[in-house]
Every structure is written in structure tokens, then in C-alpha cells.
Protein backbone atom coordinates (compact mmCIF):
# COMPACT_ATOMS: atom_id res chain seq x y z
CA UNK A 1 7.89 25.23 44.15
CA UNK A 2 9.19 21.88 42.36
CA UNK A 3 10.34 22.29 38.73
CA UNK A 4 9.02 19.33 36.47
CA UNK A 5 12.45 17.81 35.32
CA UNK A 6 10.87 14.92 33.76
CA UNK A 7 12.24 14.81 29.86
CA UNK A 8 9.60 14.75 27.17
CA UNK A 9 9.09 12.41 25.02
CA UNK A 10 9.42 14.02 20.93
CA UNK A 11 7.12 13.00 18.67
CA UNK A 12 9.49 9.95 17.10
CA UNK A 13 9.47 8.39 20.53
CA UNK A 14 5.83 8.80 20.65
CA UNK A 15 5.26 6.89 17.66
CA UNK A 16 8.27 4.24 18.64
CA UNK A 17 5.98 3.61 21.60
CA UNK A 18 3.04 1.45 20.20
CA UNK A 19 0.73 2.21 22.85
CA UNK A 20 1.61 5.38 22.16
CA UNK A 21 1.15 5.06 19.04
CA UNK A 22 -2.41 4.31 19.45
CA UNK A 23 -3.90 6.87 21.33
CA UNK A 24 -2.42 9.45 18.57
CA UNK A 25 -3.62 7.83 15.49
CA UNK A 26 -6.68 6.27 16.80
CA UNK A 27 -8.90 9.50 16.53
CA UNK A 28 -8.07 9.64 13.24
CA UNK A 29 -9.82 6.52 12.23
CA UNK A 30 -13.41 7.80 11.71
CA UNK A 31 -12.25 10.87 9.86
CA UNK A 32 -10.18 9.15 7.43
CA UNK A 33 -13.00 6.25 6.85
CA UNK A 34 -15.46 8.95 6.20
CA UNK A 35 -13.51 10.80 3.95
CA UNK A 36 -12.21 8.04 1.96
CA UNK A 37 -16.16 7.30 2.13
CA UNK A 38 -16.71 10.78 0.31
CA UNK A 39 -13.96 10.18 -1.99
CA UNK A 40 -15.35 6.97 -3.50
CA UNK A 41 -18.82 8.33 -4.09
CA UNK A 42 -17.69 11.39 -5.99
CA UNK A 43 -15.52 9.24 -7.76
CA UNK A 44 -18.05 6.30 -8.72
CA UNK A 45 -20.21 9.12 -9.70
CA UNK A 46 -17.72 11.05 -11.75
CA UNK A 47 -16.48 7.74 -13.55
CA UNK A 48 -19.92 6.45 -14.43
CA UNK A 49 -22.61 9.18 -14.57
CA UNK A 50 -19.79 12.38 -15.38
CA UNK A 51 -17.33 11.18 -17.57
CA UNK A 52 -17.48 10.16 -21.53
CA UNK A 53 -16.63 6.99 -23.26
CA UNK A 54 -13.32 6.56 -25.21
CA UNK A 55 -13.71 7.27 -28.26
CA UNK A 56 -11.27 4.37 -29.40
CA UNK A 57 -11.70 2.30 -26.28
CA UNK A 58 -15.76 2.98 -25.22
CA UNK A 59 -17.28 2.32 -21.80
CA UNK A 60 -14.21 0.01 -21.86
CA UNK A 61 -11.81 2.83 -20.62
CA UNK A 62 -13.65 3.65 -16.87
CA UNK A 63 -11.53 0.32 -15.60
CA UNK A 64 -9.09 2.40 -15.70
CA UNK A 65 -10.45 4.50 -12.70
CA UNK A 66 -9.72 1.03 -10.62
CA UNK A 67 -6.60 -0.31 -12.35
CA UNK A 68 -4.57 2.55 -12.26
CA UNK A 69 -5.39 3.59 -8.53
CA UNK A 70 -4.70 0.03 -7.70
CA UNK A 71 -1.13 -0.15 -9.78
CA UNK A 72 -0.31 2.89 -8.10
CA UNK A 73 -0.90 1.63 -4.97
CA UNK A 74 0.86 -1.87 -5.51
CA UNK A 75 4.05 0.55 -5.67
CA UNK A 76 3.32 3.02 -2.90
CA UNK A 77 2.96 0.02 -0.63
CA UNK A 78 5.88 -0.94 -1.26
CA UNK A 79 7.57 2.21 -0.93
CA UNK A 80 6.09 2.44 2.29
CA UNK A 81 7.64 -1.31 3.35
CA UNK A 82 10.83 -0.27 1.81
CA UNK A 83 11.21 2.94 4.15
CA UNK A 84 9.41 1.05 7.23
CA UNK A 85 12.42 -1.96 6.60
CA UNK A 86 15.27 0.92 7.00
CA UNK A 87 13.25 2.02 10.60
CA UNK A 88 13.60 -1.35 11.49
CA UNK A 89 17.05 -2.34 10.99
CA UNK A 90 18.63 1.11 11.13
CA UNK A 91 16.55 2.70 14.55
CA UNK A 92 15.12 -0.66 15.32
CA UNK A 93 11.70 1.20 15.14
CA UNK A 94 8.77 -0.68 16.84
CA UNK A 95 6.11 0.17 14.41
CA UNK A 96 8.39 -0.10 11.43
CA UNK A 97 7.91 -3.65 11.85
CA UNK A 98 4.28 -3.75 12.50
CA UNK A 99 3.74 -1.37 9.38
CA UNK A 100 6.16 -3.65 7.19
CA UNK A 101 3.35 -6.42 8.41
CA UNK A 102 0.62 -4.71 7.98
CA UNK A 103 1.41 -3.11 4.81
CA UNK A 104 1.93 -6.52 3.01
CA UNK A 105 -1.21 -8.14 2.82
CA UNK A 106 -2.83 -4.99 1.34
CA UNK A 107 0.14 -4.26 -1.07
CA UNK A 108 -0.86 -7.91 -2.31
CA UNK A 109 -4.32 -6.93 -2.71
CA UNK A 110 -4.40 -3.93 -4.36
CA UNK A 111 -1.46 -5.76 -6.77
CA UNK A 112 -3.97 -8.60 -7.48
CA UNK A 113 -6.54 -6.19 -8.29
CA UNK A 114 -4.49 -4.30 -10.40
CA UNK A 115 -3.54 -7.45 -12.35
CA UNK A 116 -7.55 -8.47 -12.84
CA UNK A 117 -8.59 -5.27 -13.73
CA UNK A 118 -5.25 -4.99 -16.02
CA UNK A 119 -6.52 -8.46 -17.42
CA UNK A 120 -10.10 -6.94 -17.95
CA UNK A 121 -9.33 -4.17 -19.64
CA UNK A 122 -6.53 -5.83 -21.74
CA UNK A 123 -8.61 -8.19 -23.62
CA UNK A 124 -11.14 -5.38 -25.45
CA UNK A 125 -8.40 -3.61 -25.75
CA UNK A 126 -4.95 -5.39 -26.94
CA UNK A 127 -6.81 -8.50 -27.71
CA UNK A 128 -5.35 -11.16 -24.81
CA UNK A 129 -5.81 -10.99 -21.20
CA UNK A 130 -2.22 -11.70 -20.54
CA UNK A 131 0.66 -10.51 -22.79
CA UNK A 132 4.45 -11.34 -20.96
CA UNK A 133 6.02 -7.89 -21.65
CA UNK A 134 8.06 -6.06 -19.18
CA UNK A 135 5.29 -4.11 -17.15
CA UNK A 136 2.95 -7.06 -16.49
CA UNK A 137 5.64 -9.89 -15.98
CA UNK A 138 7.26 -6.93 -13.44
CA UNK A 139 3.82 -6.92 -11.33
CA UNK A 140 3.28 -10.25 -11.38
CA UNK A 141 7.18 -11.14 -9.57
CA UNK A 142 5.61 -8.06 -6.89
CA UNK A 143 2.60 -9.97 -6.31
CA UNK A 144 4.86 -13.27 -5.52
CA UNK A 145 7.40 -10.86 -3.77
CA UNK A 146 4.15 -9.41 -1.66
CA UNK A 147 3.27 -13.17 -0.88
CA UNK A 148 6.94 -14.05 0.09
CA UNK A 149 6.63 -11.91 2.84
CA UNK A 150 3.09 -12.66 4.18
CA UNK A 151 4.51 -16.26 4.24
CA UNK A 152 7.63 -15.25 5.81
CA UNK A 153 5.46 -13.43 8.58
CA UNK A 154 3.92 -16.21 9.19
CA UNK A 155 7.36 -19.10 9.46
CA UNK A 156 8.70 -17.36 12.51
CA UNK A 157 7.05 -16.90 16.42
CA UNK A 158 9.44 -14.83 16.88
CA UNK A 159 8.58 -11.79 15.87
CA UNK A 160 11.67 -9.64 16.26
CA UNK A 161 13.50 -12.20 14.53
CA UNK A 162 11.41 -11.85 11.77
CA UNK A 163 11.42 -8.50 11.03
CA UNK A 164 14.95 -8.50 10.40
CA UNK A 165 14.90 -11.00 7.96
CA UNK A 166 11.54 -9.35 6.41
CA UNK A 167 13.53 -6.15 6.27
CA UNK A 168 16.41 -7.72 4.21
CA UNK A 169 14.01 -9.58 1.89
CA UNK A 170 12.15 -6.19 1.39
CA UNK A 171 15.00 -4.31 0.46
CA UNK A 172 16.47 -6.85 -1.82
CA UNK A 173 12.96 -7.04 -3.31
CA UNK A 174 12.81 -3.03 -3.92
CA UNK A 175 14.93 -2.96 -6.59
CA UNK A 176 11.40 -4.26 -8.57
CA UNK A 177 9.62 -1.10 -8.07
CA UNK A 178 12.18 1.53 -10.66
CA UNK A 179 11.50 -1.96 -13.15
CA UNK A 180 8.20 -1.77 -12.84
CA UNK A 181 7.98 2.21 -13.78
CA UNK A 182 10.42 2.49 -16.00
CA UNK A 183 9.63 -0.78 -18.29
CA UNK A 184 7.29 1.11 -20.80
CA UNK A 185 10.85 3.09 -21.65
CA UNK A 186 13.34 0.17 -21.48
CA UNK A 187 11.40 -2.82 -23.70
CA UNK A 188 8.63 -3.20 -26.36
CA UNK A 189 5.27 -3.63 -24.25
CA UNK A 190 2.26 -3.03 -25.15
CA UNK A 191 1.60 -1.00 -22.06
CA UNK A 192 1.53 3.00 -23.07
CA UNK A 193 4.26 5.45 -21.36
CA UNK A 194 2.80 7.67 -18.41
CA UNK A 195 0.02 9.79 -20.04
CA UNK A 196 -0.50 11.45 -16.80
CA UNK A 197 2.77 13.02 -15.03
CA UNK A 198 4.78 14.03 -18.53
CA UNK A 199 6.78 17.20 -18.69
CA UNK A 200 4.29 18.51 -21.90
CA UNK A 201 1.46 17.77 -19.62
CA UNK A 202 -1.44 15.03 -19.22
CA UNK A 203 -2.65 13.98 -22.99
CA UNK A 204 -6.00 13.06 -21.04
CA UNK A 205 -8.87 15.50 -21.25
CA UNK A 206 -10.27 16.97 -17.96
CA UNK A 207 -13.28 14.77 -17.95
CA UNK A 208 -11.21 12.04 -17.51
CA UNK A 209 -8.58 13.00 -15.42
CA UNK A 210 -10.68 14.62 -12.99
CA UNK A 211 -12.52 10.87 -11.81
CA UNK A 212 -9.28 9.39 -12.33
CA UNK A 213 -7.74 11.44 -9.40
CA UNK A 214 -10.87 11.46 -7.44
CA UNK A 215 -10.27 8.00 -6.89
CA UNK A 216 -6.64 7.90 -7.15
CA UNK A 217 -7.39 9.65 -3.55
CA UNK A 218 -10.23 7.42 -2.65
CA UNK A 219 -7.70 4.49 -2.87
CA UNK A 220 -5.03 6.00 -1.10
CA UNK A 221 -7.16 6.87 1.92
CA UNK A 222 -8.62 3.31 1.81
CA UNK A 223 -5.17 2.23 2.20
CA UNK A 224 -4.21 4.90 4.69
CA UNK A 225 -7.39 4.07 6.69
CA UNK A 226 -6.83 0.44 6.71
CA UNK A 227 -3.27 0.13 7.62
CA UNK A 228 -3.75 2.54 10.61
CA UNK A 229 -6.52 0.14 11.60
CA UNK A 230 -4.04 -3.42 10.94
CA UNK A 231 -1.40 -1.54 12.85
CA UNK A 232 -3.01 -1.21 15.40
CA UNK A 233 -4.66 -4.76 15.73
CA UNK A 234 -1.34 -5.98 15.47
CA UNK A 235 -0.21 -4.38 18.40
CA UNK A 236 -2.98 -5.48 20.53
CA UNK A 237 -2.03 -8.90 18.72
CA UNK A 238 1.45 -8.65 20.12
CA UNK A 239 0.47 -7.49 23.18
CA UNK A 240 -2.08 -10.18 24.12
CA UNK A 241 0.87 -12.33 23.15
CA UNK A 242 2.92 -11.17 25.71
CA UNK A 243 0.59 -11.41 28.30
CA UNK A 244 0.25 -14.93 27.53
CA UNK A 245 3.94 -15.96 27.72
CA UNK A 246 4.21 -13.99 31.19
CA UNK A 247 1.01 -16.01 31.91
CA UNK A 248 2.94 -18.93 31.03
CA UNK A 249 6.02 -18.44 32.89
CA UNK A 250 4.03 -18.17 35.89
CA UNK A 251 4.80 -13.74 36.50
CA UNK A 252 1.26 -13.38 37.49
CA UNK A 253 1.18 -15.70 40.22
């Protein structure tokens, strides 16, 4: 009778392992499209068939059930590449540094969109399309930040080399994201403070909270669903990468 002495691997070594990584999160693609599928129809329902007009701002108000989604977003992922940066320098993670890559090009998305539709909605309501106060001059240095990185991706072959100065320039960069949510408190904007998460409670009626959180999810799984599906193009990326330098040095011959 042999005894099986081989160590297993825990569930952080798992992930460290991209191909690993793969075969765990893979399965999950199909569930998570389909939901965040679900998510979007409710929502688009609830915001345009379900949910009244302002009475102040009219039909006007249901961009908020993209822009605030989106601004969310252009934090979380963020957030995300902050905490991914810290697995790459500190454990020297292998998927921290695909997710800080992959997580970049849709924070800068969903911070562009949140400008437009910020834009959009700004001009029936405050008059302008673009006023320079703290919030929107905030998200507009993330955007740049966002495209600082893509760009910085993209200067380096090395890859490893890159993440660490990616990490760095992330980190420095986080100290945006507590501007960003607490500008409405420090300066005069025309931006309103948080109407949703306040210690009295939301000041929004149920009609329109409920489609705004129907596709505050719907956004979040888009994101979750698409950076699962980056992450793991990347890797095949990197790994058709390697095969070609080995090719190169002649290891197959």
C-alpha cells in the first residue's frame, strides 16, 4: 500500500498558476455572461418602461442608470488594480499582473463612459456639459491615469519588467480614488453628495433606486465577465509568446 505524499497545491497556488488559473474560472464564463445578460434586461426594462420621470429633472434623470454604474465602476477598477499591484510586488503573483493588464483598458472605458454620460446629463441639467469642479476634473486625471498605464503596457517586451513599474505607477496613482469620493465634501461642485449610501438613508424613492441597482449589478458582472475573459487571453497571449522565443532559440530542435 503506497501513501500519496505528494503536497497539494491550496487554492492561492492554484490561482498563482495561470494555467491553473484557467481551468477554475473558465466554467464560469457562460454563467456569469448569462446572468449579467439577465441583469441588463431587467434593468433596461425597469429604467425605461418601470420607473417615473424626475419631477425636476424629467426623462432626463434615467442617464443616471448608466452614469452612475459606470462612475462606480471607474473606481472599483481601480481598486481592483490597486490590490492586484500589491500581489505583484509583494507575492510576485502571476495573475496580479495579468489582472493589473487586463483591468486597465476596461477601467478606461467605463471612465470614458462615465464622463459622456456625465456630460449628457450635465447640460439639461446644470446648464454646461463640462464644469472644472473637483469631481469631474478628479475623473478626468483617472481617465489619463487609466491611459498612462495602457501605454506603459505597451513600452516594454518585457513583461515582468513591466509590471513592476505598472505596479508603482498604480499605487502612486491610487491616492486619486479617496479625491474622487470625497470631493463633493471638500470643494464647491456642482456635483450632489452621495444620495444613495447616507447614514439617514437613500433620499431616492424605490422606483428609482430599484433600476438603479439592477444595473449597478448588470455593470459589475459585465466587468467581472469580461476581465475573466481578458485574463485569460492574456495568458494564452503570454504563453504563445513563450513558445515563440523557445522556437527562436532553437529548444525545439
Amino acid at each position: 500500500m503506497s501513501i500519496d505524499t505528494t503536497p497539494k497545491m491550496s487554492w492561492w497556488n492554484r490561482l498563482a498558476h495561470p494555467g491553473q488559473f484557467v481551468i477554475l474560472t473558465k466554467p464560469l464564463i457562460l454563467p456569469l455572461t448569462a446572468l449579467t445578460a439577465l441583469l441588463f434586461a431587467a434593468g433596461l426594462w425597469f429604467a425605461f418602461f418601470n420607473s417615473p420621470a424626475d419631477y425636476q429633472m424629467g426623462d432626463t434623470v434615467r442617464i443616471m442608470y448608466v452614469h452612475v454604474p459606470t462612475a462606480w465602476l471607474s473606481q472599483f477598477v481601480y481598486a481592483t488594480m490597486a490590490v492586484s499591484a500589491i500581489g505583484s510586488l509583494v507575492w510576485r503573483h502571476p495573475m496580479a499582473d495579468v489582472s493589473m493588464k487586463t483591468a486597465a483598458p476596461l477601467g478606461a472605458a467605463f471612465t470614458a463612459m462615465a464622463l459622456f454620460t456625465g456630460s449628457l446629463w450635465g447640460r439639461p441639467t446644470w446648464g454646461t456639459f463640462w464644469e472644472w469642479d473637483g469631481r469631474m476634473t478628479s475623473t478626468l486625471v483617472l481617465l489619463f491615469i487609466y491611459l498612462g498605464i495602457v501605454a506603459l503596457w505597451r513600452a516594454f517586451d518585457d513583461q515582468l519588467r513591466a509590471a513592476r513599474v505598472v505596479a508603482v505607477f498604480t499605487l502612486v496613482g491610487a491616492v486619486n480614488i479617496p479625491i474622487i469620493k470625497f470631493s463633493v465634501d471638500w470643494w464647491s461642485t456642482l456635483h450632489q453628495p452621495a444620495s444613495v449610501l447616507r447614514p439617514d438613508g437613500p433620499t431616492m424613492p424605490g422606483s428609482i433606486l430599484t433600476p438603479l441597482f439592477v444595473m449597478f449589478f448588470a455593470f459589475t458582472f459585465l466587468f467581472i465577465t469580461l476581465q475573466f475573459t481578458a485574463m485569460h487571453t492574456e495568458v494564452r497571449r503570454r504563453r504563445i509568446a513563450t513558445l515563440e522565443r523557445r522556437a527562436a532559440r532553437g529548444e525545439f530542435r
